[in-house]
Structure formats: C-alpha cells, structure tokens
Protein backbone atom coordinates (compact mmCIF):
# COMPACT_ATOMS: atom_id res chain seq x y z
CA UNK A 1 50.90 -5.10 65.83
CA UNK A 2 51.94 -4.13 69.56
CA UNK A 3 54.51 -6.34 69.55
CA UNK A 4 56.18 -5.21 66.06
CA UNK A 5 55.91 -1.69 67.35
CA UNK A 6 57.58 -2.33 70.95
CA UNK A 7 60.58 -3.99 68.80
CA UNK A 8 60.88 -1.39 66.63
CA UNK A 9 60.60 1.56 69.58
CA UNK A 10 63.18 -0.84 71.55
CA UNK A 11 65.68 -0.87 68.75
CA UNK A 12 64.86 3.21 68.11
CA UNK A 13 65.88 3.89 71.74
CA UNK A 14 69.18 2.29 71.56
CA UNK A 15 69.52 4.29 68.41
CA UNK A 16 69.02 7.49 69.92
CA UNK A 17 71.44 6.92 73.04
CA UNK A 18 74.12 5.96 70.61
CA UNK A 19 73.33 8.72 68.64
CA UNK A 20 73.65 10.93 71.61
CA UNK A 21 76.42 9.46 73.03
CA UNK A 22 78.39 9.73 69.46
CA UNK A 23 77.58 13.48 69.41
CA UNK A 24 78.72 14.31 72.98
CA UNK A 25 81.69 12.13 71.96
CA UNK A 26 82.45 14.16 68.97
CA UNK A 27 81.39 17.62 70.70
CA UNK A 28 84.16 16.89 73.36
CA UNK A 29 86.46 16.36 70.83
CA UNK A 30 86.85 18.97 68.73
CA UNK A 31 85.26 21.80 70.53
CA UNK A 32 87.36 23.66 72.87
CA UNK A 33 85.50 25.78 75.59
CA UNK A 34 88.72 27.09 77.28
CA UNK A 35 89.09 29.54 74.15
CA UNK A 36 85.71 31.26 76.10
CA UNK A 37 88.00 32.37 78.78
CA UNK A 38 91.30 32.67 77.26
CA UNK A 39 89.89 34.85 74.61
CA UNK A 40 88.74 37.50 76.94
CA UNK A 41 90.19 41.37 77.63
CA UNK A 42 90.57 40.97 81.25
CA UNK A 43 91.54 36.77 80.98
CA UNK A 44 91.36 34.78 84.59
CA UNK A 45 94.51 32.71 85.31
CA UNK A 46 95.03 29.12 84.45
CA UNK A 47 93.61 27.83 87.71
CA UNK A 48 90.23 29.82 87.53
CA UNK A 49 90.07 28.46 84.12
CA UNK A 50 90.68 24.94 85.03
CA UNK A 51 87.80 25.50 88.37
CA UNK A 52 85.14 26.91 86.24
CA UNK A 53 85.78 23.94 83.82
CA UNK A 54 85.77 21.35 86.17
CA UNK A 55 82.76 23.15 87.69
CA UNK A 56 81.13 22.86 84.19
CA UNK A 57 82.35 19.50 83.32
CA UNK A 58 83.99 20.70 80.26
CA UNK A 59 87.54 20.61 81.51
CA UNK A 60 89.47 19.20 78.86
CA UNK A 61 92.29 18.18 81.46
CA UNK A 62 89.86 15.77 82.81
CA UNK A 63 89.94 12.23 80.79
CA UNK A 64 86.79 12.49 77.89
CA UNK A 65 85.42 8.73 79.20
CA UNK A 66 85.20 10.35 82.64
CA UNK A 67 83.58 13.71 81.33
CA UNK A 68 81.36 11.44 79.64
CA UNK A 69 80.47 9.23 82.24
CA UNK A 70 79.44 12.20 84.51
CA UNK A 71 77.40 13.50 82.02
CA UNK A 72 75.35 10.56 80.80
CA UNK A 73 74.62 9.69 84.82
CA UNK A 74 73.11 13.16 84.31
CA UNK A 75 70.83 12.69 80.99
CA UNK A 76 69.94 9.45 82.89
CA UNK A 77 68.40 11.50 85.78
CA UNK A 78 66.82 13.63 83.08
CA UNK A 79 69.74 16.54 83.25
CA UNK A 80 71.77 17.17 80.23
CA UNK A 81 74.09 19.58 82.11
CA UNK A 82 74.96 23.13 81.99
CA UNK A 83 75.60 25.67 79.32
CA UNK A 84 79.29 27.45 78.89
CA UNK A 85 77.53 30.21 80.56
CA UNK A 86 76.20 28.08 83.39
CA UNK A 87 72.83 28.18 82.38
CA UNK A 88 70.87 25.03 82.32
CA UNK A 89 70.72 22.82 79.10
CA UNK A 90 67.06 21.81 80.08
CA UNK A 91 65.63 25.47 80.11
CA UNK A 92 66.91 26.12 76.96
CA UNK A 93 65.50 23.23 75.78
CA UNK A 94 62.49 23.52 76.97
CA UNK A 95 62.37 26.90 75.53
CA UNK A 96 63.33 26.53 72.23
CA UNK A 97 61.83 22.90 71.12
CA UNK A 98 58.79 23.98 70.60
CA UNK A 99 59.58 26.95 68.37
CA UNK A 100 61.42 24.24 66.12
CA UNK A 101 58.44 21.76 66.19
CA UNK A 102 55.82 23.97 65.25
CA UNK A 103 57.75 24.41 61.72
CA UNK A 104 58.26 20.67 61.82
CA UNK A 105 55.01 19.23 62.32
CA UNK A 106 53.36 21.85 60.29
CA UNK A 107 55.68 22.16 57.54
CA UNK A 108 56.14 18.10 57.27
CA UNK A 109 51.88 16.89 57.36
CA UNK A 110 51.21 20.09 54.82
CA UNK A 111 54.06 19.24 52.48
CA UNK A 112 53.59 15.78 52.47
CA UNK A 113 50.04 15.70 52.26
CA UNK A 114 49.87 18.00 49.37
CA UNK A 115 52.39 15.90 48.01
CA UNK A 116 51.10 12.49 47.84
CA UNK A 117 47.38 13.85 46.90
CA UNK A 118 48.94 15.97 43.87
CA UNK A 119 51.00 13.03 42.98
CA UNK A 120 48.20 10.65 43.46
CA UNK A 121 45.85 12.98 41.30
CA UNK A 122 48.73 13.33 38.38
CA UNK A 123 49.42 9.82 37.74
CA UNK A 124 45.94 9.11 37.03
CA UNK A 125 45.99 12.24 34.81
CA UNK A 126 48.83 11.25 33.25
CA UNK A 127 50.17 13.23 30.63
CA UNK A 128 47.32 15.38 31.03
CA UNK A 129 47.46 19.32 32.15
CA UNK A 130 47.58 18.96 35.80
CA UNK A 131 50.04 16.27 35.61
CA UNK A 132 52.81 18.21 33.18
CA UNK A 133 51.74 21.46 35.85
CA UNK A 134 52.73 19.52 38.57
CA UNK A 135 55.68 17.95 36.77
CA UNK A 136 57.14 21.58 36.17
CA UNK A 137 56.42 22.82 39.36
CA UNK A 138 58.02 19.97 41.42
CA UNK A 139 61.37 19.80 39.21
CA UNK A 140 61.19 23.62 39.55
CA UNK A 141 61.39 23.88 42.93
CA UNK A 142 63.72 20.82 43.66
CA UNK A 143 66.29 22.41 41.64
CA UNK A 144 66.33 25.21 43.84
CA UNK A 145 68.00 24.99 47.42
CA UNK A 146 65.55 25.84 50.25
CA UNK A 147 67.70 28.91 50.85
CA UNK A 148 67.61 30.36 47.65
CA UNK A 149 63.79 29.58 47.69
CA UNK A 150 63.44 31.21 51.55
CA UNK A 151 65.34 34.16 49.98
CA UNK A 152 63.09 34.73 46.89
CA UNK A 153 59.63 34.87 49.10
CA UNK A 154 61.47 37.30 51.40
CA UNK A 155 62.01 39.41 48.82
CA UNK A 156 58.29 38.58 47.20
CA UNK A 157 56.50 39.25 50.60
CA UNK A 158 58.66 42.58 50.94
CA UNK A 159 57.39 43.44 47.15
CA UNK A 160 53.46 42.81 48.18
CA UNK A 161 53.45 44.72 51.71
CA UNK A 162 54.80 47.77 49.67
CA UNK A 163 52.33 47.18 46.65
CA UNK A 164 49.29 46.25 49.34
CA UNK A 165 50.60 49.68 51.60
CA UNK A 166 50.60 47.24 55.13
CA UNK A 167 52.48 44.64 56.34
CA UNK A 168 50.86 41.21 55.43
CA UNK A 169 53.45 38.61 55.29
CA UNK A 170 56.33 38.89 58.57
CA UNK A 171 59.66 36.88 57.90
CA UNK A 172 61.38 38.05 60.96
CA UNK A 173 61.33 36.27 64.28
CA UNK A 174 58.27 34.39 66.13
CA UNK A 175 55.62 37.29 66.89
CA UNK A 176 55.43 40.96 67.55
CA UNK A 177 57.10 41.73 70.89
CA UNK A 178 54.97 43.35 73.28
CA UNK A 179 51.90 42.81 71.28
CA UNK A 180 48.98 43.08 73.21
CA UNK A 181 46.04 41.99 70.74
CA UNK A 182 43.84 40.00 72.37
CA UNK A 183 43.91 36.43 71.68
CA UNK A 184 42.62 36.12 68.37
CA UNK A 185 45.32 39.35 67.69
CA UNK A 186 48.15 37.09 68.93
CA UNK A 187 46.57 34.04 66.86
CA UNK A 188 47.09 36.34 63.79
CA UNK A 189 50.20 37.74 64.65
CA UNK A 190 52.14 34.61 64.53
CA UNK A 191 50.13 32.90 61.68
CA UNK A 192 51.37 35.87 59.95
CA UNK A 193 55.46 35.23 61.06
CA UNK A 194 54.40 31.62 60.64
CA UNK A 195 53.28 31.63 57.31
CA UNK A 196 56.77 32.33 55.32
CA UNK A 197 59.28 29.53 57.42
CA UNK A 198 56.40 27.00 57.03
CA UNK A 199 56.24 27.73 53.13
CA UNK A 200 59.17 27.00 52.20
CA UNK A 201 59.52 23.35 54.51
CA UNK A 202 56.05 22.64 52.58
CA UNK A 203 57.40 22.91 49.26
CA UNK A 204 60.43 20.91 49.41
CA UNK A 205 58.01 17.87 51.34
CA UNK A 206 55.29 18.70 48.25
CA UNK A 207 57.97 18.56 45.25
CA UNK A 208 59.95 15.10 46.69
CA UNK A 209 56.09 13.48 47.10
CA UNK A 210 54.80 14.41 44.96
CA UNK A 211 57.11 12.80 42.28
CA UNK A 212 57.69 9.80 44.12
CA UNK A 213 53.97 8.96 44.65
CA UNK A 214 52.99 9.56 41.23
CA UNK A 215 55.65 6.89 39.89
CA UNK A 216 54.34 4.51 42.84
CA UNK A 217 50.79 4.69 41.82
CA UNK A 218 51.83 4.68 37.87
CA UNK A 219 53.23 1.46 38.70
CA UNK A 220 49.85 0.00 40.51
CA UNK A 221 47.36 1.38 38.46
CA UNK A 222 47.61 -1.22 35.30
CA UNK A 223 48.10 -4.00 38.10
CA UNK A 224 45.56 -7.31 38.31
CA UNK A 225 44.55 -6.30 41.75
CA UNK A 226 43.02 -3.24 40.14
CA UNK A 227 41.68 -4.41 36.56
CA UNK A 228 40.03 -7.28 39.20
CA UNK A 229 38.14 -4.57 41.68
CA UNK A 230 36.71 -2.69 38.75
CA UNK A 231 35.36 -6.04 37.51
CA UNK A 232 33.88 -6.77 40.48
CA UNK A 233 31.85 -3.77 39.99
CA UNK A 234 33.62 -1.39 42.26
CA UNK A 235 33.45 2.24 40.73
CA UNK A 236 36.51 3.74 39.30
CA UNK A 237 36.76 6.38 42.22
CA UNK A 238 36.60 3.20 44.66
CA UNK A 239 38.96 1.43 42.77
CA UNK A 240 41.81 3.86 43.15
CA UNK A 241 41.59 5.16 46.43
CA UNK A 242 40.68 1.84 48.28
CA UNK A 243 43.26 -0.26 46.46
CA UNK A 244 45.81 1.22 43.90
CA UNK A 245 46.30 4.56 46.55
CA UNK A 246 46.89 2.24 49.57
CA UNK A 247 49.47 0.17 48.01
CA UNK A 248 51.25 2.92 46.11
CA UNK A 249 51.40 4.40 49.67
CA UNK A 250 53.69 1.60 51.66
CA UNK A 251 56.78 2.76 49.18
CA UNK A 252 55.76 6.19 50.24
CA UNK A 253 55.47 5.59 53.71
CA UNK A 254 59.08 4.64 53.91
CA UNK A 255 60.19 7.37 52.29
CA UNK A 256 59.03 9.82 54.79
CA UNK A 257 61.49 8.66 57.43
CA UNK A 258 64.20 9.27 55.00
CA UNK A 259 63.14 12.95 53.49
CA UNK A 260 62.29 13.63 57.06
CA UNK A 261 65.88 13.77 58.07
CA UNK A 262 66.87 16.21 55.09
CA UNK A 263 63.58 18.39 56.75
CA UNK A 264 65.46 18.34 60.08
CA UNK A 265 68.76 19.98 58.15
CA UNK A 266 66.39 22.47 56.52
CA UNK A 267 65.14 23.65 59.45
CA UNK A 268 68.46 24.58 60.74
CA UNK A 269 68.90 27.20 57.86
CA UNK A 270 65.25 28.41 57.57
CA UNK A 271 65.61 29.08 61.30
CA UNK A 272 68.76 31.17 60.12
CA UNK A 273 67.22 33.00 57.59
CA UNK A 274 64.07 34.01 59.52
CA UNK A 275 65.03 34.29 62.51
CA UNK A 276 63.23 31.80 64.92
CA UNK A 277 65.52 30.89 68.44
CA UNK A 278 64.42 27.27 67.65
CA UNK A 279 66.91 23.75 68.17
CA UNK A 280 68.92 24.05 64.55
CA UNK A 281 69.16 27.54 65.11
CA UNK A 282 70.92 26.70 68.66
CA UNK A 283 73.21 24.28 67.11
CA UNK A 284 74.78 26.35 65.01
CA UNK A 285 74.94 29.32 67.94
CA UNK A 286 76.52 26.27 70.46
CA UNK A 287 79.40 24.89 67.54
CA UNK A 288 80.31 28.75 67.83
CA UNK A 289 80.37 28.92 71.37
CA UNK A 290 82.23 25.41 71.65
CA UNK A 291 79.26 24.68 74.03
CA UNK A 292 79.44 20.77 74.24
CA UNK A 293 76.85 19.97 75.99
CA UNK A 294 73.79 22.35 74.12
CA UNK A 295 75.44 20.02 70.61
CA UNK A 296 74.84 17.04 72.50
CA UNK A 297 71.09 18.11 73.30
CA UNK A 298 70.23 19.57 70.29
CA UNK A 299 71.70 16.38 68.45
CA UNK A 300 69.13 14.10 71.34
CA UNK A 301 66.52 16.01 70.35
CA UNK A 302 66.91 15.77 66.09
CA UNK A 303 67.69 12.25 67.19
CA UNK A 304 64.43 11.71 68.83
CA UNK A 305 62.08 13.44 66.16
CA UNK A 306 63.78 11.09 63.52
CA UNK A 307 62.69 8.49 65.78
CA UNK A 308 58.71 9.69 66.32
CA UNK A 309 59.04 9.58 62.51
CA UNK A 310 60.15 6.24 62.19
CA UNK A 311 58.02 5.24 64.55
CA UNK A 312 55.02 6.76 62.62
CA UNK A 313 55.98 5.37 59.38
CA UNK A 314 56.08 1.94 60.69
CA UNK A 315 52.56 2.58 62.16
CA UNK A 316 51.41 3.79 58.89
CA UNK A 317 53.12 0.92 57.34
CA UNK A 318 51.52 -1.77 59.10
CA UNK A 319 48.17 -0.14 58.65
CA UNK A 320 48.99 0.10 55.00
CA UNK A 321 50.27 -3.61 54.58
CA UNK A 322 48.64 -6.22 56.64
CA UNK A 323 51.86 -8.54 56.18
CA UNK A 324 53.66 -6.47 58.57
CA UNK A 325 51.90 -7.41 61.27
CA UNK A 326 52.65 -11.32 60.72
CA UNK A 327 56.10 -10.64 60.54
C-alpha cells in the first residue's frame, strides 16, 4: 500500500507544478499589470512604469520564459513573489487559506457523509417513503445553482431573525469585528457566520451522493456475494454494511475526487456572496487587478487541495478494495 500511494503522490506532484506552471503561463499572458499605472490621475512616465515592473517581475517588456524562470526559482525557495501592490504573495496566502478551507473541509465530509448514508439508507428502502423523500429533495436541489440556493437562505435567515426579533443566522463576512466574547462567545460568533456558506457546499455534496450511492448499492444488493453472507448466517444489518456498503463505496470513492473539483468552483462564488476574504474570493479580486502572480498562487493552492483529495480517495480506495494494493 506505501508503495501505490508514493506513485500516486509522485505523479500528483508533477501534476500540480504543471498545473501551476500552466496558470502563471496563462496569467502572464493575458493579464496586463501596466494598465495599474497607466490608468491612474497623476500617471508616472514610461520609465517608472517599466522600473516598478521590472522591480515586480511583471514587466511585460521582459521575455515571458525569463519572467517565468525567475519566478519558479522563487516558488522553488518557497516564495511565490510579490503582489501588484508589492505586498507579499505568501502573507496573503497564509492569510486567506484557511478562511477557504474551513468551508472546504467542513462543507465536503458533512455533504458527503450525509450523502452516501441517505443514499445508502434509500436504496435499501427502495421505493419506500424515505427513499421517494430523498429522491425529491436531491433532484430539487441539483436543479438549482448553488447561487440561487445561497440567495434563497439569505433571504430565509433574514425572514427568521425578523420573525425570532434577534439575529440568529449571520451571512456576512467571517465573525463580528471587535467582538470581545470570551472564547466560547467567539466559538459562537463564527459558528453562527459559519453556518449559512457551509449549508449550501453541504447540499450540493448531499444531493450528487446521495443519488450516486443509492444506484451503487441498488446494483450490489441482489449480488451473490450478498444472498451468500446472509446464508452464512450473518444478520441482515451485517450483511449490508460489512459487504454490499463497502463495495457500493469504491464507485463512490472515485467520485469524490471528481465532484470535489466542482466544490472548489463553488467556493469561489459562495465566498462572493457571503463575503469571506478566502482563496476563490482572491482569484476573482487578482483577474481584476491583472495581479499575475496572486492567479498563479491561488491556482497552486486549488491545485494542491484537488490533490489531498485524490490522494484521500485512493487511500479510501485501497482500504475499500484489497486488489488495489496488488496492483
């Protein structure tokens, strides 16, 4: 098993400097930081243009495969450069990737979980309440986009503060400024400005597994494998979670890495929508500011978190499927 994992973190790696690389690339291309200075009332001549530029590494008179190459001896050393405002790349970084993981790792092991228990629990109620509930529910809210859905509970939570007369569900921004409740105050605070964002990443993981894991284990539950347990005396309950769940899972378990990649472009707008100064928010704040090198970091970072959850699903896959671990 530690071998199949150190290929598969090998080839991830290479993966995620291409990636990188491609983005930076593609950044240098087509944005244009010069319009920053040109743009302004009081505009600096050509030459202080060209100095702060070169100073920045973002002079477009400079050849891109050099601009490159001074940046990636950079990332190397664990720098991804400066900002278009000369602040560093890593700071902001630093600052903001944690504000986007919290919605990530929450949003994606609630949604998912939910998911693949509900869809688990509906196949072998098939056709029975809970399974045409579920049915509804998930086709319900995978019609919608995860705007229109972040929308709606804005305008639900606004509804129940007024009907409740306090302020119970917060869709704008991280916490409180200046609070100064305590720690258990704090806890609460952001739970509450938590709550909303991490909703609506939850649902669209709970609809998409939901549905898939409920036609995975519809097609294990008439198998021999699992007609043979139960006449081997195993109970029903024992049956279907030791050997029709675990092998409906492996489909499932490679489907994560993919739906994962449509969370990472959800993110982006729920950060939008509610505020949080997280990575997708930054991307769309650096494509404005033709700030190449923040695209090129936020892109490393998405990059790497596709990775992790790659690299978990092939953990969870050999775990799953002993075969794996021959191969």
């Amino acid at each position: 098993m530690g071998k199949f994992l150190v290929r598969r973190l090998a080839g991830y790696v290479v993966l995620v400097v291409l990636a990188t690389s491609f983005a930076y690339l593609l950044a240098a291309s087509t944005l244009n930081p010069r319009v920053n200075y040109e743009e302004r009332s009081d505009r600096p001549s050509e030459e202080q243009i060209d100095q702060r530029l070169d100073e920045l590494n973002l002079n477009d008179k400079t050849p891109l495969a050099e601009r490159w190459y001074v940046w990636a001896s950079g990332v190397v050393k664990g720098d991804f450069g400066p900002t278009v405002t000369g602040t560093s790349v890593n700071e902001e970084v630093e600052r903001r990737a944690w504000v986007s993981l919290q919605l990530i790792v929450v949003g994606t092991v609630l949604g998912s979980t939910i998911g693949v228990g509900a869809g688990a629990y509906a196949a072998v109620r098939q056709y029975r309440m809970f399974d045409r509930i579920s049915t509804v529910a998930a086709f319900f809210v995978l019609a919608i986009p995860s705007v229109v859905v972040a929308i709606s509970l804005q305008a639900f939570a606004t509804t129940f503060n007024q009907a409740a007369g306090t302020q119970i569900f917060v869709f704008h921004g991280q916490g409180t400024l200046g609070l100064e409740a305590g720690f258990w105050g704090t806890l609460w605070d952001r739970a509450r400005h938590m709550l909303l964002p991490t909703l609506v990443l939850a649902l669209a993981q709970f609809a998409a597994f939901s549905r898939y894991q409920r036609n995975m284990m519809l097609d294990v539950l008439g198998s021999d494998f699992v007609r043979t347990a139960r006449a081997k005396g195993l109970r029903r309950r024992t049956a279907l979670l030791k050997h029709a769940l675990r092998t409906a899972m492996i489909p499932t378990v490679t489907y994560f890495t993919f739906t994962f990649g449509v969370l990472m472009a959800g993110t982006t707008f729920i950060e939008r929508i509610y505020n949080w100064n997280g990575m997708g928010s930054w991307v769309v704040e650096s494509i404005r500011n033709n700030d190449v090198h923040a695209v090129a970091a936020a892109s490393c970072f998405m990059a790497v978190c596709l990775m992790a959850a790659s690299l978990l699903s092939d953990v969870l896959y050999v775990w799953l499927d002993p075969r794996a671990r021959v191969g």
